[in-house]
N, C-alpha and C. Protein backbone atom coordinates (compact mmCIF):
# COMPACT_ATOMS: atom_id res chain seq x y z
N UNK A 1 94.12 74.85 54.80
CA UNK A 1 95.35 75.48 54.33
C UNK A 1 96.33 74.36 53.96
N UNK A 2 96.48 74.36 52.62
CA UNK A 2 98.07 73.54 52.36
C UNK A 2 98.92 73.41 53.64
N UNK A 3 99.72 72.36 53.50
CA UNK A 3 100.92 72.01 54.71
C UNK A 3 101.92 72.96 54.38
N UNK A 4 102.44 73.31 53.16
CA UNK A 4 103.34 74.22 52.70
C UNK A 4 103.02 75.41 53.23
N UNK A 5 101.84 75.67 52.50
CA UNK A 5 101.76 77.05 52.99
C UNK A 5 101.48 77.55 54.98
N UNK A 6 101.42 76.33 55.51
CA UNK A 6 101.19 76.75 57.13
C UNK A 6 102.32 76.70 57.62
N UNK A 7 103.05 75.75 56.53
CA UNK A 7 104.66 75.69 57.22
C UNK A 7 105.50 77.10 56.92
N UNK A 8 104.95 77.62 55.50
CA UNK A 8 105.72 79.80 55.78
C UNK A 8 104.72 80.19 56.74
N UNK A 9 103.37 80.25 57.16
CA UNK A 9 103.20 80.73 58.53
C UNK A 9 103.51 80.88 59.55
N UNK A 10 103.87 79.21 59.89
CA UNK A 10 104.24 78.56 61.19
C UNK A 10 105.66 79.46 61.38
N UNK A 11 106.53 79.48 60.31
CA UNK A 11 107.61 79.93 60.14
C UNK A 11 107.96 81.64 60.45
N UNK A 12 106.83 82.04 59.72
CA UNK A 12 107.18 83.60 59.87
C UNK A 12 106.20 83.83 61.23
N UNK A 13 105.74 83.11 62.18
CA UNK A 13 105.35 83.64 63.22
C UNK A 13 106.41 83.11 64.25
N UNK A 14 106.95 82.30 63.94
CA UNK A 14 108.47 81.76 64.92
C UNK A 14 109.12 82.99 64.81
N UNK A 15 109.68 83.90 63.53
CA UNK A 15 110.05 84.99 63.37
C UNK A 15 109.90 86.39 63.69
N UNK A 16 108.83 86.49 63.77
CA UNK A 16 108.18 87.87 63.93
C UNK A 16 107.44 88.16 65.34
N UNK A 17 107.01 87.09 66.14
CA UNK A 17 106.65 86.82 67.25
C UNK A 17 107.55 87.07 68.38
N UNK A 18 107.51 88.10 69.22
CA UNK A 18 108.23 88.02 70.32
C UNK A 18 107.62 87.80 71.72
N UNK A 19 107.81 86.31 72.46
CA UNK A 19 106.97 86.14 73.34
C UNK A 19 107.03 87.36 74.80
N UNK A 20 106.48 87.31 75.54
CA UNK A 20 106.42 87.84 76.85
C UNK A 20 107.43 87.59 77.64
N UNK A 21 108.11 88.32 78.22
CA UNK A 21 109.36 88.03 79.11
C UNK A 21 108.61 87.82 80.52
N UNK A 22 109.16 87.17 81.71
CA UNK A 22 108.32 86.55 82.91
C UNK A 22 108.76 87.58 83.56
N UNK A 23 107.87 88.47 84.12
CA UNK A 23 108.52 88.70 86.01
C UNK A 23 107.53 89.10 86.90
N UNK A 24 108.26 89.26 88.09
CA UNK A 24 107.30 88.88 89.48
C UNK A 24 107.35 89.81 90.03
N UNK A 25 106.49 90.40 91.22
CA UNK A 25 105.93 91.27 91.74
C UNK A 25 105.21 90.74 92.91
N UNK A 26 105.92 91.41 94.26
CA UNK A 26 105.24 91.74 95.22
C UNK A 26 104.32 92.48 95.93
N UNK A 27 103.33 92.72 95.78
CA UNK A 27 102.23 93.49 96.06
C UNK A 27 102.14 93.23 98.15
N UNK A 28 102.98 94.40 98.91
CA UNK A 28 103.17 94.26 99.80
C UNK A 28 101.75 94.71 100.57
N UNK A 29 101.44 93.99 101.89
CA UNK A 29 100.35 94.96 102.70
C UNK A 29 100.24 94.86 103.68
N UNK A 30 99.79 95.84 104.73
CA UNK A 30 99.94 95.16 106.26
C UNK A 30 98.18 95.79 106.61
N UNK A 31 98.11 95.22 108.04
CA UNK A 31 96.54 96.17 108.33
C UNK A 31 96.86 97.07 109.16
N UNK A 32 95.71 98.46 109.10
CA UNK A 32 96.19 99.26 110.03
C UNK A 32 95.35 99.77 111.05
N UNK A 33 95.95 99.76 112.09
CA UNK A 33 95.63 99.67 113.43
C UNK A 33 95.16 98.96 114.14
N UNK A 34 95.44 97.75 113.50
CA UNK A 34 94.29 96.61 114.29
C UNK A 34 93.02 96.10 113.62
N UNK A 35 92.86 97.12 113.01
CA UNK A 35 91.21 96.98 112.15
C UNK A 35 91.59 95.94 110.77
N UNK A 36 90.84 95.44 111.40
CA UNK A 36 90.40 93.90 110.44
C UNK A 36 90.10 94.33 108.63
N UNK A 37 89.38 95.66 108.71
CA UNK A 37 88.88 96.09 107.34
C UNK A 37 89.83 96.93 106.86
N UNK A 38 90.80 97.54 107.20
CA UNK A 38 91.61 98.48 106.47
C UNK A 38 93.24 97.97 106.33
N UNK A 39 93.49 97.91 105.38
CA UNK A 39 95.18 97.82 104.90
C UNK A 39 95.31 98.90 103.97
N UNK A 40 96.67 98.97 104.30
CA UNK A 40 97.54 100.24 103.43
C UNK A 40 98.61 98.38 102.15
N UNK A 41 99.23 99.45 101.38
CA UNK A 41 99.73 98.47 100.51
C UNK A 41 101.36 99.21 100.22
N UNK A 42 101.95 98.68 99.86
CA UNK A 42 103.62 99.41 99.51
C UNK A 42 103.86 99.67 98.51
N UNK A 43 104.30 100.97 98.17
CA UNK A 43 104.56 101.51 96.83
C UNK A 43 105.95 102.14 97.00
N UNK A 44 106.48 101.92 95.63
CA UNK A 44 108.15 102.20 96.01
C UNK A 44 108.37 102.92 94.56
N UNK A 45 109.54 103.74 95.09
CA UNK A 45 110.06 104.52 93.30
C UNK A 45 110.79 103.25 92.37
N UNK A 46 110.37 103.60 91.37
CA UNK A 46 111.79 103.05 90.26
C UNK A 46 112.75 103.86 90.46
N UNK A 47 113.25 102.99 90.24
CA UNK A 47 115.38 103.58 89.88
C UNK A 47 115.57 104.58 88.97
N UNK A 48 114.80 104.37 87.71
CA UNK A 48 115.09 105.12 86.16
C UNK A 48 113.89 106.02 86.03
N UNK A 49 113.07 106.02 86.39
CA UNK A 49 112.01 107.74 86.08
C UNK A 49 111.62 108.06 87.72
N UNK A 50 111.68 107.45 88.77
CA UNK A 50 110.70 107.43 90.16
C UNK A 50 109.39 107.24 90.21
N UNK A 51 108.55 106.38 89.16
CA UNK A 51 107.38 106.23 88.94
C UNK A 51 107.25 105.58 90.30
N UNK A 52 106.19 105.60 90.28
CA UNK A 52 105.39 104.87 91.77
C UNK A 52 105.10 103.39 90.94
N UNK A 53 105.58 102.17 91.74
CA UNK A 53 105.24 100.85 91.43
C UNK A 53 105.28 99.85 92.51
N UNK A 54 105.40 98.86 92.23
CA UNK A 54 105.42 97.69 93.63
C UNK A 54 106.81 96.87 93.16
N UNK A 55 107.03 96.59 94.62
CA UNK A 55 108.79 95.36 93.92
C UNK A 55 108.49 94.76 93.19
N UNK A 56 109.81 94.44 92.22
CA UNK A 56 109.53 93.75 91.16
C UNK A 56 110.65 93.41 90.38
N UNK A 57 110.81 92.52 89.68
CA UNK A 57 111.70 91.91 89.18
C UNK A 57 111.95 90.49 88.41
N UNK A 58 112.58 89.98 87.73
CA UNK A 58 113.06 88.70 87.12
C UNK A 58 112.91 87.52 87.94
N UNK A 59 112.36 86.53 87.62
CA UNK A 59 112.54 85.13 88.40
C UNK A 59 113.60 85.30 88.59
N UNK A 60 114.23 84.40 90.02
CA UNK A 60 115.60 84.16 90.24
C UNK A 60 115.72 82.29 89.68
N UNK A 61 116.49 82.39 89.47
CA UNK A 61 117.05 80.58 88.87
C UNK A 61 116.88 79.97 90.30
N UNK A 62 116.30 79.01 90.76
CA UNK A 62 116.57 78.26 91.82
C UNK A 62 115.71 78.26 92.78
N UNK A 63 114.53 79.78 92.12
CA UNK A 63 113.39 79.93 93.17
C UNK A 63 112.23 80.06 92.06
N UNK A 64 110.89 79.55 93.06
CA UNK A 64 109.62 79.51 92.54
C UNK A 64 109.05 81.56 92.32
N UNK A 65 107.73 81.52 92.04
CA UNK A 65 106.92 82.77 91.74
C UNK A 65 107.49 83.50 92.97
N UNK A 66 106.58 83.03 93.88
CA UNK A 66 106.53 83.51 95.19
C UNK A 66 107.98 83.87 96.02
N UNK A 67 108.86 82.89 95.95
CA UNK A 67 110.08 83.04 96.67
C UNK A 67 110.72 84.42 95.92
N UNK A 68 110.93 84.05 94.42
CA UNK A 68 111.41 85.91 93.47
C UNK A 68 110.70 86.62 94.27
N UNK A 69 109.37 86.55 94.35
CA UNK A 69 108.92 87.90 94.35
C UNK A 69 109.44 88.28 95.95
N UNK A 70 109.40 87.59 96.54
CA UNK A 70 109.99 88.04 98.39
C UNK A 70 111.20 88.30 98.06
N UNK A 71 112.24 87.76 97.38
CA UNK A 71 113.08 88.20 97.49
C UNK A 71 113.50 90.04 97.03
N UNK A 72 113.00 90.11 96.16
CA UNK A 72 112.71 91.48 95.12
C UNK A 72 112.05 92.61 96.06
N UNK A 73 110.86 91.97 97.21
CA UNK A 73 110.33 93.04 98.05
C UNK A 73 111.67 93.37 99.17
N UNK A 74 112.46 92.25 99.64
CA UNK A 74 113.64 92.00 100.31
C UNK A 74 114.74 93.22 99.66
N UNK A 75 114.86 93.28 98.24
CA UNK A 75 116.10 93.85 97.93
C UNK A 75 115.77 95.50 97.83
N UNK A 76 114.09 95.54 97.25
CA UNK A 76 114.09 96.94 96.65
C UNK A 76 113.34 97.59 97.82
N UNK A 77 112.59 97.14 98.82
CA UNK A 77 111.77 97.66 99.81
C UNK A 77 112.01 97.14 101.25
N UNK A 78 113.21 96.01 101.80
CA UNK A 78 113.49 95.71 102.80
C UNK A 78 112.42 95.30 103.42
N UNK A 79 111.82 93.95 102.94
CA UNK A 79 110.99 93.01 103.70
C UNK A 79 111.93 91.89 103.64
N UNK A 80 112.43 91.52 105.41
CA UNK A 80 113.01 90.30 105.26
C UNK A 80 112.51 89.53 105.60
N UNK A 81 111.20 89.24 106.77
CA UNK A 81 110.36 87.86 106.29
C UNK A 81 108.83 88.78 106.32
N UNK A 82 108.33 87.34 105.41
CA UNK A 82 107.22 87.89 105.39
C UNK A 82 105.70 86.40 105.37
N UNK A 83 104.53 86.79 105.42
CA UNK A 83 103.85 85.37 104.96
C UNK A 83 103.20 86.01 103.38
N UNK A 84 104.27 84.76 102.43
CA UNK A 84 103.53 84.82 101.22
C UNK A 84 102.66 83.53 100.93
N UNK A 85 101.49 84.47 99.93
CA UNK A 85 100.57 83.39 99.24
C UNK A 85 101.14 83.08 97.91
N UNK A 86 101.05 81.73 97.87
CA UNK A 86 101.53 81.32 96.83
C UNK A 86 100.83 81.12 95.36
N UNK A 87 99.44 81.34 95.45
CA UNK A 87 98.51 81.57 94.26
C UNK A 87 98.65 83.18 93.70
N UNK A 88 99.13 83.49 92.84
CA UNK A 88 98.68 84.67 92.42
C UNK A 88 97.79 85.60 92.62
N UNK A 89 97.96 86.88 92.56
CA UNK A 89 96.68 87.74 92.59
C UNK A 89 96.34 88.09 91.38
N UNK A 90 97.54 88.34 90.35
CA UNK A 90 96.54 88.75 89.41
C UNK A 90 97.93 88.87 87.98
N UNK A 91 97.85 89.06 86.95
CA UNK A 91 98.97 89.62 86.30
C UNK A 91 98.80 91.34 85.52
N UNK A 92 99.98 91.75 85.25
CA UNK A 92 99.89 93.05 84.58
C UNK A 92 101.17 93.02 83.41
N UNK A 93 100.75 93.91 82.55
CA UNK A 93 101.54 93.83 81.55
C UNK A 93 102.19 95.25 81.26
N UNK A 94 103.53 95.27 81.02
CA UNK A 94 103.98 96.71 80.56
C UNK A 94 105.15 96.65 79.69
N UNK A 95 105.23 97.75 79.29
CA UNK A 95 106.93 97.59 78.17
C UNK A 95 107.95 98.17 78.83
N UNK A 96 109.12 97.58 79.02
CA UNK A 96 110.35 97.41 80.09
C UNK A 96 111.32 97.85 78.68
N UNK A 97 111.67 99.03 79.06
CA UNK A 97 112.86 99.57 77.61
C UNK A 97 113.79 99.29 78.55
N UNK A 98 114.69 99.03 77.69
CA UNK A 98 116.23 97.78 78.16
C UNK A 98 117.51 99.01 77.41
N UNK A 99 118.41 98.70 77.72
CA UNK A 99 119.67 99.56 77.98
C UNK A 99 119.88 99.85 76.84
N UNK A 100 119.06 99.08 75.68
CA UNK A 100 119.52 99.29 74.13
C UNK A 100 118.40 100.08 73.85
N UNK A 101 117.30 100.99 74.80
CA UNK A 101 116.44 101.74 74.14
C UNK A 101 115.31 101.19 73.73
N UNK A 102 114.88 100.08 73.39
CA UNK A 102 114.29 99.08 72.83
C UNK A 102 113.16 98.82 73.89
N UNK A 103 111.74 98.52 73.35
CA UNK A 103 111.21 98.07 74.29
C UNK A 103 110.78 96.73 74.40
N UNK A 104 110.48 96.07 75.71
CA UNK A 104 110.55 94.67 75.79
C UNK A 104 109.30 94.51 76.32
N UNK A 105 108.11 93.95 75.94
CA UNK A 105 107.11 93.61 76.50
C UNK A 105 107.10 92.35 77.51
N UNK A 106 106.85 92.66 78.93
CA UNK A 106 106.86 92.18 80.13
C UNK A 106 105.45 91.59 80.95
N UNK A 107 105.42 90.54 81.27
CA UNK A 107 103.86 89.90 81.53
C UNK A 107 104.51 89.57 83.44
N UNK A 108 103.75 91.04 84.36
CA UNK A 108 104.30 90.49 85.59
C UNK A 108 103.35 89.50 86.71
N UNK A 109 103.77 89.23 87.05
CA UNK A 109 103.01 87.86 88.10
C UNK A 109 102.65 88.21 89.22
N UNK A 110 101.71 88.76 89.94
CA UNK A 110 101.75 89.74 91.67
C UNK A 110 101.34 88.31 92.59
N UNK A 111 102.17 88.77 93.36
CA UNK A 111 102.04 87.69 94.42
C UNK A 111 101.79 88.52 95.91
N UNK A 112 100.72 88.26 97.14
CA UNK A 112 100.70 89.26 98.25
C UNK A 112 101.37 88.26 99.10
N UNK A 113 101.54 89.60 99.75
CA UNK A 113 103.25 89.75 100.88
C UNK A 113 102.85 90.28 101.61
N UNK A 114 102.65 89.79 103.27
CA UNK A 114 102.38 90.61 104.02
C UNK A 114 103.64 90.31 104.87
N UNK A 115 104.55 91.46 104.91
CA UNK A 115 105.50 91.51 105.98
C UNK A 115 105.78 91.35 107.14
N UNK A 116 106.50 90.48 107.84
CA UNK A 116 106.65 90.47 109.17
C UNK A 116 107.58 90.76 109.95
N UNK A 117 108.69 91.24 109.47
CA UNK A 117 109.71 92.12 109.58
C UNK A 117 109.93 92.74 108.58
N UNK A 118 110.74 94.39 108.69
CA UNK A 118 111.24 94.85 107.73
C UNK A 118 112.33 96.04 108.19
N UNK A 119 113.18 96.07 107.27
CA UNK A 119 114.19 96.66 107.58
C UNK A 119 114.53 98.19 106.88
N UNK A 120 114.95 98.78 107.89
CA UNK A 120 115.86 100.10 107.20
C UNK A 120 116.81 100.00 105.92
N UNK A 121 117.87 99.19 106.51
CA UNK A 121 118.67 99.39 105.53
C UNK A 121 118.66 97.94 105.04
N UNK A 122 118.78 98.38 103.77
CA UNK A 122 118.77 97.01 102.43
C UNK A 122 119.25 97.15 101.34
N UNK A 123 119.77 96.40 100.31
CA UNK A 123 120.10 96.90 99.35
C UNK A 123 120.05 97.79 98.52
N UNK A 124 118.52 97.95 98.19
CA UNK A 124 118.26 99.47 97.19
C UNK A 124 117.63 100.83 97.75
N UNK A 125 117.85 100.86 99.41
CA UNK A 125 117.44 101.53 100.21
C UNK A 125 118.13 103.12 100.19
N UNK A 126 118.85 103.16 98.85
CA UNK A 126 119.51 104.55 99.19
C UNK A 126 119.03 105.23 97.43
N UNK A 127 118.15 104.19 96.98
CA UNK A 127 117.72 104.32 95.43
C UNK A 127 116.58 104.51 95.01
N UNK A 128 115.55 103.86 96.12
CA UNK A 128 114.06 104.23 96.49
C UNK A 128 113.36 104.75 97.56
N UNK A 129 112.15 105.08 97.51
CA UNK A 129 111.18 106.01 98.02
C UNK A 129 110.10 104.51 98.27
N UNK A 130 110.07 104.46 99.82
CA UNK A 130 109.04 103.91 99.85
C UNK A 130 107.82 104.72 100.52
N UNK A 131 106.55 103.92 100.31
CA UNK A 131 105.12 104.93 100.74
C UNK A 131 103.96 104.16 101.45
N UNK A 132 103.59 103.36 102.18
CA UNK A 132 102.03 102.98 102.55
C UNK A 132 101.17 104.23 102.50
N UNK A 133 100.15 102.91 101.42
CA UNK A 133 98.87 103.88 101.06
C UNK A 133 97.75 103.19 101.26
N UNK A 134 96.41 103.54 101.28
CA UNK A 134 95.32 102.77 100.66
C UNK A 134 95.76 102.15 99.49
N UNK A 135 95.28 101.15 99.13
CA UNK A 135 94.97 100.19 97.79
C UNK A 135 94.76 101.18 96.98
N UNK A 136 93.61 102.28 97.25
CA UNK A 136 92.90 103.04 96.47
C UNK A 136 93.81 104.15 95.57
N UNK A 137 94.22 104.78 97.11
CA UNK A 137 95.35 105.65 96.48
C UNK A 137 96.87 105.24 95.54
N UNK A 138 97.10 104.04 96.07
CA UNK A 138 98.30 103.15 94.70
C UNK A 138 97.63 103.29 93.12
N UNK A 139 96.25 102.85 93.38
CA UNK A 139 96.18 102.33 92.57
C UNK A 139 96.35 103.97 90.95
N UNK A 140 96.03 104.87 92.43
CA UNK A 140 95.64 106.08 91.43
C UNK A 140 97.29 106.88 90.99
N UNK A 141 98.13 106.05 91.61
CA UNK A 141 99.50 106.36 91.44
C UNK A 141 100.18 105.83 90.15
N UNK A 142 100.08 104.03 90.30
CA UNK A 142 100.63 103.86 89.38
C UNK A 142 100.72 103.94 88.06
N UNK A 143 101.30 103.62 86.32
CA UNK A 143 100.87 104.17 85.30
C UNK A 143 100.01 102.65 84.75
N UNK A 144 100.32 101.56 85.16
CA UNK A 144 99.81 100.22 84.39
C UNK A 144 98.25 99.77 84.77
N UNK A 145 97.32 99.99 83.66
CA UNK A 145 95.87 100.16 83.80
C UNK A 145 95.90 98.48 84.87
N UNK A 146 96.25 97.26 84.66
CA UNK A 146 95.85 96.41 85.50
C UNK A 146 96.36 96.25 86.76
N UNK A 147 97.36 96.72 87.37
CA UNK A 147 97.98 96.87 88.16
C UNK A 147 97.00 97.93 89.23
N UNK A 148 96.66 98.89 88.45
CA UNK A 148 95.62 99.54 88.67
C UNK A 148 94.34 99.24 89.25
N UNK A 149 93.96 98.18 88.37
CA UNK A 149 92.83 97.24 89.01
C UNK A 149 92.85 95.95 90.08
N UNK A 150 93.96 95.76 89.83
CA UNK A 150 94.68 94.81 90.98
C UNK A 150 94.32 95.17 92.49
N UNK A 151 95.07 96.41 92.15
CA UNK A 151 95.33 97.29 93.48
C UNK A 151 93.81 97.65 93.94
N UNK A 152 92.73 98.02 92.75
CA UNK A 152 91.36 98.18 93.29
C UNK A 152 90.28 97.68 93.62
N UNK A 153 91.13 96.07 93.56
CA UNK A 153 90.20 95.00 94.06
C UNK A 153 90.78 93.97 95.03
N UNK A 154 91.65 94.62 95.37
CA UNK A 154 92.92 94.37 96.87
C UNK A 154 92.04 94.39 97.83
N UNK A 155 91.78 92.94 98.57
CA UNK A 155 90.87 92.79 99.85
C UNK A 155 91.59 91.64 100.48
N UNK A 156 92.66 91.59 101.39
CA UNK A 156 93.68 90.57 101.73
C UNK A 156 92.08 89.59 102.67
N UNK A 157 91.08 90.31 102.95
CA UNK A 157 90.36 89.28 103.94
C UNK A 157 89.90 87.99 103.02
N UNK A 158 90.08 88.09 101.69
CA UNK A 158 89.70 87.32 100.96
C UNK A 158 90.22 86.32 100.23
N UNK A 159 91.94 86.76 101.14
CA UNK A 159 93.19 85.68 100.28
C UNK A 159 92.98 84.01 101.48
N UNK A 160 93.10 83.17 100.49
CA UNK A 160 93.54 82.47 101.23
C UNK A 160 94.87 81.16 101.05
């Protein structure tokens, strides 16, 4: 290809290209009853329809993947400490319509959180619905096909 002509390419894909906006996600879980093989996982409403999803939110300026995402399980689901892994589990993608109607395609980052305290009252505690479920049953909740699969290949014995 001519230099000219890659340079109106180069150009109209600088233009027309809208990259992925970043955010993070806590994929909360604890085990239950003692049993080594079974965990439930945390599912919480949105604010704007009550869809079933996991905390989530914007990097914060000043913190890494992992620290956002605790903080976000902290604000919208009242985990105030917890042990996070700092490798990813997995990513999911969805379109985040923004106050102008518009939709914004969103690339989120899941990070697992297993809680070690958690609290009643917290910031968005009078705005959401929280739920422990099976992995299985989240997964059949939420609407985002990978998130979906995330959730259906959720085996914390295998994080390390």
């Amino acid at each position: 290809m001519p230099s000219s002509l890659r340079s109106i390419v180069d150009t109209c894909k600088l233009l027309l290209w809208r990259p992925s906006h970043v955010q993070v996600a806590a994929l909360c879980y604890r085990q239950v009853n003692h049993d080594a093989s079974e965990y439930e996982v945390l599912l919480i409403t949105s604010r704007g329809t009550g869809r079933w999803i996991i905390p989530k939110g914007w990097v914060i300026e000043g913190k890494n993947g992992p620290q956002s995402a605790l903080q976000e399980a902290w604000e919208e689901a009242g985990v105030e400490t917890a042990i996070v892994l700092p490798q990813p589990l997995g990513y999911y993608h969805y379109n985040k319509i923004l106050k102008s109607g518009l939709p914004r395609h969103v690339r989120t980052t899941v990070y697992a959180i297993n809680p070690t305290q958690m609290r009643t009252s917290f910031p968005e505690a009078d705005q959401r619905t929280l739920k422990w479920m099976s992995p299985q049953a989240a997964a059949n909740l939420v609407d985002e096909p990978e998130l979906q699969e995330i959730l259906r290949n959720f085996d914390p014995q295998h994080l390390s």
